[in-house]
C-alpha atoms as a PDB file:
ATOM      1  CA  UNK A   1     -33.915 -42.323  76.965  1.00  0.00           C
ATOM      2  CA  UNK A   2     -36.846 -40.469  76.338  1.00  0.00           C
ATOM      3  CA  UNK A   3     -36.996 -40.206  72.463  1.00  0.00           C
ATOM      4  CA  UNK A   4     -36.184 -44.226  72.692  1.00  0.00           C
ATOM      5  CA  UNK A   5     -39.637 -44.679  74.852  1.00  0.00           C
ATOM      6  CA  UNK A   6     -41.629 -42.460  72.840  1.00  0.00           C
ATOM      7  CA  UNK A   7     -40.343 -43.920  69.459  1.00  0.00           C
ATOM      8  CA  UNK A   8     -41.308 -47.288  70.884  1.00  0.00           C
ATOM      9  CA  UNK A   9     -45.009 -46.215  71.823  1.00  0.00           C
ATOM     10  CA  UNK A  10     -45.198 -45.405  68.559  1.00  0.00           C
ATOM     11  CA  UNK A  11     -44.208 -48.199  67.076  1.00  0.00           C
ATOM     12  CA  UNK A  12     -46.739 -50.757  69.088  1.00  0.00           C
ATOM     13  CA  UNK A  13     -49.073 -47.930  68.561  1.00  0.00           C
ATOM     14  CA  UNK A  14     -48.840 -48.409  64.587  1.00  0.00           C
ATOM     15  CA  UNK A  15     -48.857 -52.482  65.009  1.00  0.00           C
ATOM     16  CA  UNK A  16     -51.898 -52.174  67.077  1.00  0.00           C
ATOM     17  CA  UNK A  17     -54.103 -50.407  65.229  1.00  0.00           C
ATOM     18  CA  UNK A  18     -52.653 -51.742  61.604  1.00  0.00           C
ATOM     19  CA  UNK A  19     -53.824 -55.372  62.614  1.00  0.00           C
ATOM     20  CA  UNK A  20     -56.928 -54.252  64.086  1.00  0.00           C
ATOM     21  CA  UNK A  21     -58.476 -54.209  60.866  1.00  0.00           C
ATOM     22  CA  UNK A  22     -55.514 -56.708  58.894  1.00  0.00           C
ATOM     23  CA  UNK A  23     -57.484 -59.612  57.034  1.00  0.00           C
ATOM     24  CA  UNK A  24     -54.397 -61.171  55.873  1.00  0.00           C
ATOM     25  CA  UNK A  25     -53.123 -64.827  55.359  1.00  0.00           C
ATOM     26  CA  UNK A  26     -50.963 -65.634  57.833  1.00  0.00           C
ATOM     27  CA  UNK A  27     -49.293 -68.790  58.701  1.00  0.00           C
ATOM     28  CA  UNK A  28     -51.210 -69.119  62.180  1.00  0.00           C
ATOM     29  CA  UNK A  29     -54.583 -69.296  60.514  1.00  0.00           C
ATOM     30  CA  UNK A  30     -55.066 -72.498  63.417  1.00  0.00           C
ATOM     31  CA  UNK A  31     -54.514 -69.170  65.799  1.00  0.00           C
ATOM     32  CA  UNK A  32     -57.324 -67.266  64.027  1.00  0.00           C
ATOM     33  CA  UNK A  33     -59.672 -70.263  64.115  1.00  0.00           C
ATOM     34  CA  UNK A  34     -59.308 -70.323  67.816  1.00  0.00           C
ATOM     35  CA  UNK A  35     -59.738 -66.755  68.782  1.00  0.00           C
ATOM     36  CA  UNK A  36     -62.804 -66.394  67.000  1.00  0.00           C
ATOM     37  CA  UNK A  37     -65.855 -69.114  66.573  1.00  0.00           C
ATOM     38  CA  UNK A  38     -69.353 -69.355  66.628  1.00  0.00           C
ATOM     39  CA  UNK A  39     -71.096 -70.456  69.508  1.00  0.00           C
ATOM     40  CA  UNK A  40     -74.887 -71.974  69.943  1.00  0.00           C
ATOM     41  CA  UNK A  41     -75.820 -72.257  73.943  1.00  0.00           C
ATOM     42  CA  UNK A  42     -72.550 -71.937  74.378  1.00  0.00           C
ATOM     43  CA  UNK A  43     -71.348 -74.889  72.668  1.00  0.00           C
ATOM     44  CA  UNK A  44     -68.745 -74.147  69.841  1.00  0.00           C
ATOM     45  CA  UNK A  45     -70.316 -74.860  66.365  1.00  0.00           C
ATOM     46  CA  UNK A  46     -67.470 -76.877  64.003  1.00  0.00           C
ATOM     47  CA  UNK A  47     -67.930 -78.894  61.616  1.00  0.00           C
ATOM     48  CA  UNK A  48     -70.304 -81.346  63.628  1.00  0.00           C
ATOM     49  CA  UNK A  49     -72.779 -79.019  63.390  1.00  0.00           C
ATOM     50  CA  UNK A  50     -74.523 -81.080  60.604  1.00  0.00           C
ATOM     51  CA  UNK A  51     -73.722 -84.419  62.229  1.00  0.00           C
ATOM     52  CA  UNK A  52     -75.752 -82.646  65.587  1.00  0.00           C
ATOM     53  CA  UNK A  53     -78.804 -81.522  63.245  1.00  0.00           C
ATOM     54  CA  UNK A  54     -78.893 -85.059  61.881  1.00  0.00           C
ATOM     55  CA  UNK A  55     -79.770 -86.700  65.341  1.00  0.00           C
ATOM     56  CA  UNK A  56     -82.692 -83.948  66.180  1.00  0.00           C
ATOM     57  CA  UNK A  57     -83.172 -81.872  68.879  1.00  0.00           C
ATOM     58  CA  UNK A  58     -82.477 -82.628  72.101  1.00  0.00           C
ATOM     59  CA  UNK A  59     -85.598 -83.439  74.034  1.00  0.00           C
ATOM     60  CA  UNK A  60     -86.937 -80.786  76.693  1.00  0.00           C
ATOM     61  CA  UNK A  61     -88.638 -81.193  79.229  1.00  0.00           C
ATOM     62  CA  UNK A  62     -91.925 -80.014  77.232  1.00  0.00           C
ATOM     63  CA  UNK A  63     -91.719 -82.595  74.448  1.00  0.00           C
ATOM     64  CA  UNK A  64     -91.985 -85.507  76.854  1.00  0.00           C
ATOM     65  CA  UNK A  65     -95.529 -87.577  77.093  1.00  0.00           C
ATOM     66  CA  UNK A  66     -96.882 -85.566  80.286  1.00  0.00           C
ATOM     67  CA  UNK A  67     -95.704 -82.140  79.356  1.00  0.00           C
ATOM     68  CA  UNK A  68     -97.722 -82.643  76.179  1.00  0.00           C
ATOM     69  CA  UNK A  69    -100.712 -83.839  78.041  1.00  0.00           C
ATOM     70  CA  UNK A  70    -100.585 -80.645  80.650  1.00  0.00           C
ATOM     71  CA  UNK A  71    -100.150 -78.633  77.113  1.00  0.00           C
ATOM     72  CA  UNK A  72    -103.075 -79.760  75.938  1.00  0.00           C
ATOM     73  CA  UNK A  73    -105.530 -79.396  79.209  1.00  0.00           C
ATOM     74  CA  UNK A  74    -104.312 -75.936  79.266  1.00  0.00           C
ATOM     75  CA  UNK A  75    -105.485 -74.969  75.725  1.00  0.00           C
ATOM     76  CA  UNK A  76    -109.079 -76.738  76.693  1.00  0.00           C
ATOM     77  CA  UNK A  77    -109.361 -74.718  79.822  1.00  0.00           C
ATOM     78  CA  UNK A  78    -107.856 -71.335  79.130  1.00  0.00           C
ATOM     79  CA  UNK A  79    -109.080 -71.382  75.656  1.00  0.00           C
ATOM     80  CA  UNK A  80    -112.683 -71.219  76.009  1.00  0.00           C
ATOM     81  CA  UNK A  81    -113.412 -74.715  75.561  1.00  0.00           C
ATOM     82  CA  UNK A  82    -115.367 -76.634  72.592  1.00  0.00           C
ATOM     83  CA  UNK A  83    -118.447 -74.076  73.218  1.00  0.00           C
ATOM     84  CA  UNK A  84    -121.884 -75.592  73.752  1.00  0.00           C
ATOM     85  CA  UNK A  85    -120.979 -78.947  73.570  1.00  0.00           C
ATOM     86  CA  UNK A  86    -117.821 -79.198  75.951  1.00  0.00           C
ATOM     87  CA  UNK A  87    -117.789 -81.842  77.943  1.00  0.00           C
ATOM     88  CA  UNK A  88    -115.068 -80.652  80.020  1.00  0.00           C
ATOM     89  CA  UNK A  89    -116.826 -77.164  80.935  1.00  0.00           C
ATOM     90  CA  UNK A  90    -117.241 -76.379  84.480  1.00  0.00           C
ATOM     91  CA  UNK A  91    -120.284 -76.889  86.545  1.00  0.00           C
ATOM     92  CA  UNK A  92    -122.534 -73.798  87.009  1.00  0.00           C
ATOM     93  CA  UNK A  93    -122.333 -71.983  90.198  1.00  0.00           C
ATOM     94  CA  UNK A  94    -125.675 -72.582  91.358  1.00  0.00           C
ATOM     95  CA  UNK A  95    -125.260 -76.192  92.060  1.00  0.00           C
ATOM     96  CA  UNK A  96    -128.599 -77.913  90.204  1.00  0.00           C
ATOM     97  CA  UNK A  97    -125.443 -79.784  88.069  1.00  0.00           C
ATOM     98  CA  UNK A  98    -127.549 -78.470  84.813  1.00  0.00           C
ATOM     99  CA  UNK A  99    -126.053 -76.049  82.767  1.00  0.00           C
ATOM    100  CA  UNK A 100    -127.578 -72.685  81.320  1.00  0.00           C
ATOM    101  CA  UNK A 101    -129.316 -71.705  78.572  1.00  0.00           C
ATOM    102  CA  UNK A 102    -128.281 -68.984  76.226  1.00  0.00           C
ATOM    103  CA  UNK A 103    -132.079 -67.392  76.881  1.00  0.00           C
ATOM    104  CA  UNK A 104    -130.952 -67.248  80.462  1.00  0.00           C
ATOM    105  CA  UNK A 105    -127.529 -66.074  80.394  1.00  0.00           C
ATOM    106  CA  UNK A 106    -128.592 -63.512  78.463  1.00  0.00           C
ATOM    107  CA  UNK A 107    -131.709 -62.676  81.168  1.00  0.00           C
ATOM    108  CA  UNK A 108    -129.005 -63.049  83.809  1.00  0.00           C
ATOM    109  CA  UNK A 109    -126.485 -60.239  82.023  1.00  0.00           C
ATOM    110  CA  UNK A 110    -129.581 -57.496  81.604  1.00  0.00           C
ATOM    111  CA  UNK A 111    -130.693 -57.911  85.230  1.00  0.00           C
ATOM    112  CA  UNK A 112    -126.940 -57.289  86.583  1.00  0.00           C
ATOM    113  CA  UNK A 113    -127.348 -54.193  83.829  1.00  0.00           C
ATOM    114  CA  UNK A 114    -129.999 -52.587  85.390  1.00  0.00           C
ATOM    115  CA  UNK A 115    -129.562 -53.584  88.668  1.00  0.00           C
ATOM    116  CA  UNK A 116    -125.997 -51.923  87.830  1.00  0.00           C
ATOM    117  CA  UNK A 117    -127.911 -48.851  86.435  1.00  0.00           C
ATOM    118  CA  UNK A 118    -130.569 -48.332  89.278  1.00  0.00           C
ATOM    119  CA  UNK A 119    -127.246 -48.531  91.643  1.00  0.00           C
ATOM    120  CA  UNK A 120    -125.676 -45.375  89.729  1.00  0.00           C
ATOM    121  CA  UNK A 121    -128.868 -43.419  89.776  1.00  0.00           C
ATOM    122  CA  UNK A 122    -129.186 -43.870  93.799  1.00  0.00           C
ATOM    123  CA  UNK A 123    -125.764 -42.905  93.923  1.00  0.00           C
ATOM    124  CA  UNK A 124    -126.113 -40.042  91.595  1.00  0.00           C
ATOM    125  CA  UNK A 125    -129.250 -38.629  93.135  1.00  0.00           C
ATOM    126  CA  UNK A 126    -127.837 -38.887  97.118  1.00  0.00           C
ATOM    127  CA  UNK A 127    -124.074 -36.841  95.727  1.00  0.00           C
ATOM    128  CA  UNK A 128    -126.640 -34.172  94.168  1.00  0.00           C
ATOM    129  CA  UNK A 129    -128.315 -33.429  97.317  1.00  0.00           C
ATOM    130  CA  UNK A 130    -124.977 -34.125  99.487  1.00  0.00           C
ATOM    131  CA  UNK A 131    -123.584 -30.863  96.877  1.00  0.00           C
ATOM    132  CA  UNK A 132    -126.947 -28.825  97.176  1.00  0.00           C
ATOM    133  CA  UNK A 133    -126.500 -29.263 101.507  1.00  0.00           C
ATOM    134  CA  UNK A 134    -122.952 -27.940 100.942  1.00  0.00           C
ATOM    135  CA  UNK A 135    -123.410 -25.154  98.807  1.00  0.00           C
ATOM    136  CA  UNK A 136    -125.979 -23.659 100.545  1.00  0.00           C
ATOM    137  CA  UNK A 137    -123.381 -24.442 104.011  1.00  0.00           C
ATOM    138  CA  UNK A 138    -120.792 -22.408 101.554  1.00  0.00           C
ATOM    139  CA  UNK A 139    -122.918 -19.974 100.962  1.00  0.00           C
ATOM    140  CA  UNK A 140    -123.348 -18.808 105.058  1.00  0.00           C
ATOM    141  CA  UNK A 141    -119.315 -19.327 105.291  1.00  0.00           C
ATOM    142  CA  UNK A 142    -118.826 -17.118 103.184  1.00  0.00           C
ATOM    143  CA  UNK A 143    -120.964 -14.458 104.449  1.00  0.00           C
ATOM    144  CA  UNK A 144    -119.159 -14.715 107.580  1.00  0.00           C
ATOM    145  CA  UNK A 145    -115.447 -15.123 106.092  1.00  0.00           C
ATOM    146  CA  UNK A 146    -116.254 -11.385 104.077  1.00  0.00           C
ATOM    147  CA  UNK A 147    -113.738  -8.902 105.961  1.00  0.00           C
ATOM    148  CA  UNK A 148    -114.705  -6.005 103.419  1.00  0.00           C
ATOM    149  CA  UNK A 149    -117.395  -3.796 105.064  1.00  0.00           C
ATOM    150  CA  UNK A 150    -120.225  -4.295 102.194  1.00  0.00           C
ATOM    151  CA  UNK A 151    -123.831  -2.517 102.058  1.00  0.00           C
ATOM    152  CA  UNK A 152    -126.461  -4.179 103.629  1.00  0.00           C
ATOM    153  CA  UNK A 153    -129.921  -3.374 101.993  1.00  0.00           C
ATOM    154  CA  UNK A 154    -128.824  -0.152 100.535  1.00  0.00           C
ATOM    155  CA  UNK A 155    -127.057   1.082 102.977  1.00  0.00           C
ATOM    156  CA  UNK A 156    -123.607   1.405 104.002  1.00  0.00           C
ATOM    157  CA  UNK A 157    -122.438  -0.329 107.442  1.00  0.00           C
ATOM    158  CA  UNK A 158    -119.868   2.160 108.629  1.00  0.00           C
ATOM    159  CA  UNK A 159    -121.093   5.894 108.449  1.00  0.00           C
ATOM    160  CA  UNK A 160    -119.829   8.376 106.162  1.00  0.00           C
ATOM    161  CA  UNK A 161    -117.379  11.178 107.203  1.00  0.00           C
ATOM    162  CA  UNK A 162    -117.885  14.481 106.006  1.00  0.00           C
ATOM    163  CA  UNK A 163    -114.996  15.850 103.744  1.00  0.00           C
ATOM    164  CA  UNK A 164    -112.808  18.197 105.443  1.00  0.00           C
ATOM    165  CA  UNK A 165    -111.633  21.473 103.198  1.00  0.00           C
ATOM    166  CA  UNK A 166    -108.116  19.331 102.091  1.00  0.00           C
ATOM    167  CA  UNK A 167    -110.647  16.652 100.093  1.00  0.00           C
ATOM    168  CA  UNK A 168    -112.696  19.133  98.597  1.00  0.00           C
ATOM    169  CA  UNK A 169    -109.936  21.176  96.926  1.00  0.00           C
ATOM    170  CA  UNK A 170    -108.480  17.679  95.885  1.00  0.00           C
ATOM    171  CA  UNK A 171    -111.826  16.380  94.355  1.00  0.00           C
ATOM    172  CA  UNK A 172    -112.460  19.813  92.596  1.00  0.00           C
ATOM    173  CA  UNK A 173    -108.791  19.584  90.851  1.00  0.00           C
ATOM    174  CA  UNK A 174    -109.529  16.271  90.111  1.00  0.00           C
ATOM    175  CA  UNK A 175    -112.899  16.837  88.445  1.00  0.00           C
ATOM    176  CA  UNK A 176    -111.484  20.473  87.107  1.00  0.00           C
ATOM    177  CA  UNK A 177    -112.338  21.051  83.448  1.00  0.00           C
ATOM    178  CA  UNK A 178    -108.761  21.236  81.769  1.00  0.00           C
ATOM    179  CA  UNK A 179    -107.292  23.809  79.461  1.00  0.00           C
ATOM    180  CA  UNK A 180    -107.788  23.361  75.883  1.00  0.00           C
ATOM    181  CA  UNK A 181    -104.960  23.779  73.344  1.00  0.00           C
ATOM    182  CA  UNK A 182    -105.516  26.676  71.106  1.00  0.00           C
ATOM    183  CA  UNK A 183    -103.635  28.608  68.798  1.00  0.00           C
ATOM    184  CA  UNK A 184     -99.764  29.600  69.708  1.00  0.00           C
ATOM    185  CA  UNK A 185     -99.241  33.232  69.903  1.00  0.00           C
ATOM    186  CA  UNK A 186     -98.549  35.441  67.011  1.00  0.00           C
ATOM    187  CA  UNK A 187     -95.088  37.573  67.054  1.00  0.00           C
ATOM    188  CA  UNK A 188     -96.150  41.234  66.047  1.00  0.00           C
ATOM    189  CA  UNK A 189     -94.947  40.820  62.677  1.00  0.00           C
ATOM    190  CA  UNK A 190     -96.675  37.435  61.787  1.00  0.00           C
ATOM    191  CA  UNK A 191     -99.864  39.423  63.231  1.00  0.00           C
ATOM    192  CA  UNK A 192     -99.314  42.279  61.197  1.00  0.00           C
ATOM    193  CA  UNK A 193     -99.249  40.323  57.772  1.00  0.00           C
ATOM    194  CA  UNK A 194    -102.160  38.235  58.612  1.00  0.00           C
ATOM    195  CA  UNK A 195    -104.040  41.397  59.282  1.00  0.00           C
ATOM    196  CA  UNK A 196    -103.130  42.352  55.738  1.00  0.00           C
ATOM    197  CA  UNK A 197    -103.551  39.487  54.499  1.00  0.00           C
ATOM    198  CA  UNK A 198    -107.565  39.612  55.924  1.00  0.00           C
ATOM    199  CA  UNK A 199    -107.890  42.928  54.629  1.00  0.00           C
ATOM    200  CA  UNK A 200    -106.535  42.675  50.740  1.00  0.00           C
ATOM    201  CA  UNK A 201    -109.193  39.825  50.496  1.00  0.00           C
ATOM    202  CA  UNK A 202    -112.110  41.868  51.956  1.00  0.00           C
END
């Protein structure tokens, strides 16, 4: 029962994957055409595709009279207008219905520059002195945050212990001149030929 089952699985297993990748004639080729179209907007594209293109496009909601007109005030208002001469431009701000000149624009953009740049030096000079007052604040804090006794004019704050006899035999080790290396020690023999050896060269 269990060699029929797996004998089976491999069979549909085979099928399977053998058509997966089949591009055979078959006699169901209406089948194929059915399982597997193109689509445009979801609309399956036959063979009144050409008859479709013939008519046009359909019309949107853009390519009617008013959407064309709202198109077009758009591109005159977003899009800079005609320049000097636009008709359509806005009204200055000011209200005297007259519009400006380029001489005063331009007079108009400077003043806002150095109005700008007289604003930055204020504001520069007040956050130097607002960083001198806190620095020299620091500078007291910190005095009184120091925990380490430190000397005061020369002198030192907490008074000086004299050694007792344990510190001076530890600072005279420490400061102890060491033993130099010298020469190891001759065996009687070795001194015995280097004496001879001194004297047959005298």
């Amino acid at each position: 029962m269990i060699a029929r089952f797996q004998t089976e699985r491999k069979r549909k297993l085979r099928v399977a994957s053998a058509s997966t990748f089949a591009l055979h004639d078959s006699d169901s080729e209406q089948d194929d055409e059915d399982a597997l179209f193109l689509t445009h907007k979801g609309a399956k594209i036959g063979d009144d595709y050409d008859q479709l293109n013939a008519d046009g496009p359909l019309e949107d909601e853009d390519d009617t009279e008013e959407g064309r007109q709202m198109d077009r005030e758009i591109v005159n208002s977003l899009h800079f207008g005609g320049g000097k001469n636009d008709a359509d431009a806005p009204a200055p701000e000011d209200g005297s219905g007259k519009r400006k000149t380029h001489k005063e624009v331009m007079q108009e953009v400077m003043m806002k520059a150095k109005l700008y740049k007289a604003e930055r030096q204020k504001n520069k000079s007040t956050q130097e002195d607002a960083t001198e007052q806190l620095d020299e604040g620091f500078a007291d804090l910190r005095n009184l945050l120091e925990f380490r006794p430190t000397r005061a004019n020369g002198k030192e704050i907490l008074p000086k212990e004299p050694l007792d006899d344990f510190d001076k035999l530890t600072r005279e080790f420490a400061f102890e001149a060491k033993a130099k290396v010298t020469e190891r020690r001759l065996s009687p023999e070795e001194a015995a030929k280097k004496e001879h050896d001194r004297l047959a060269e005298l």
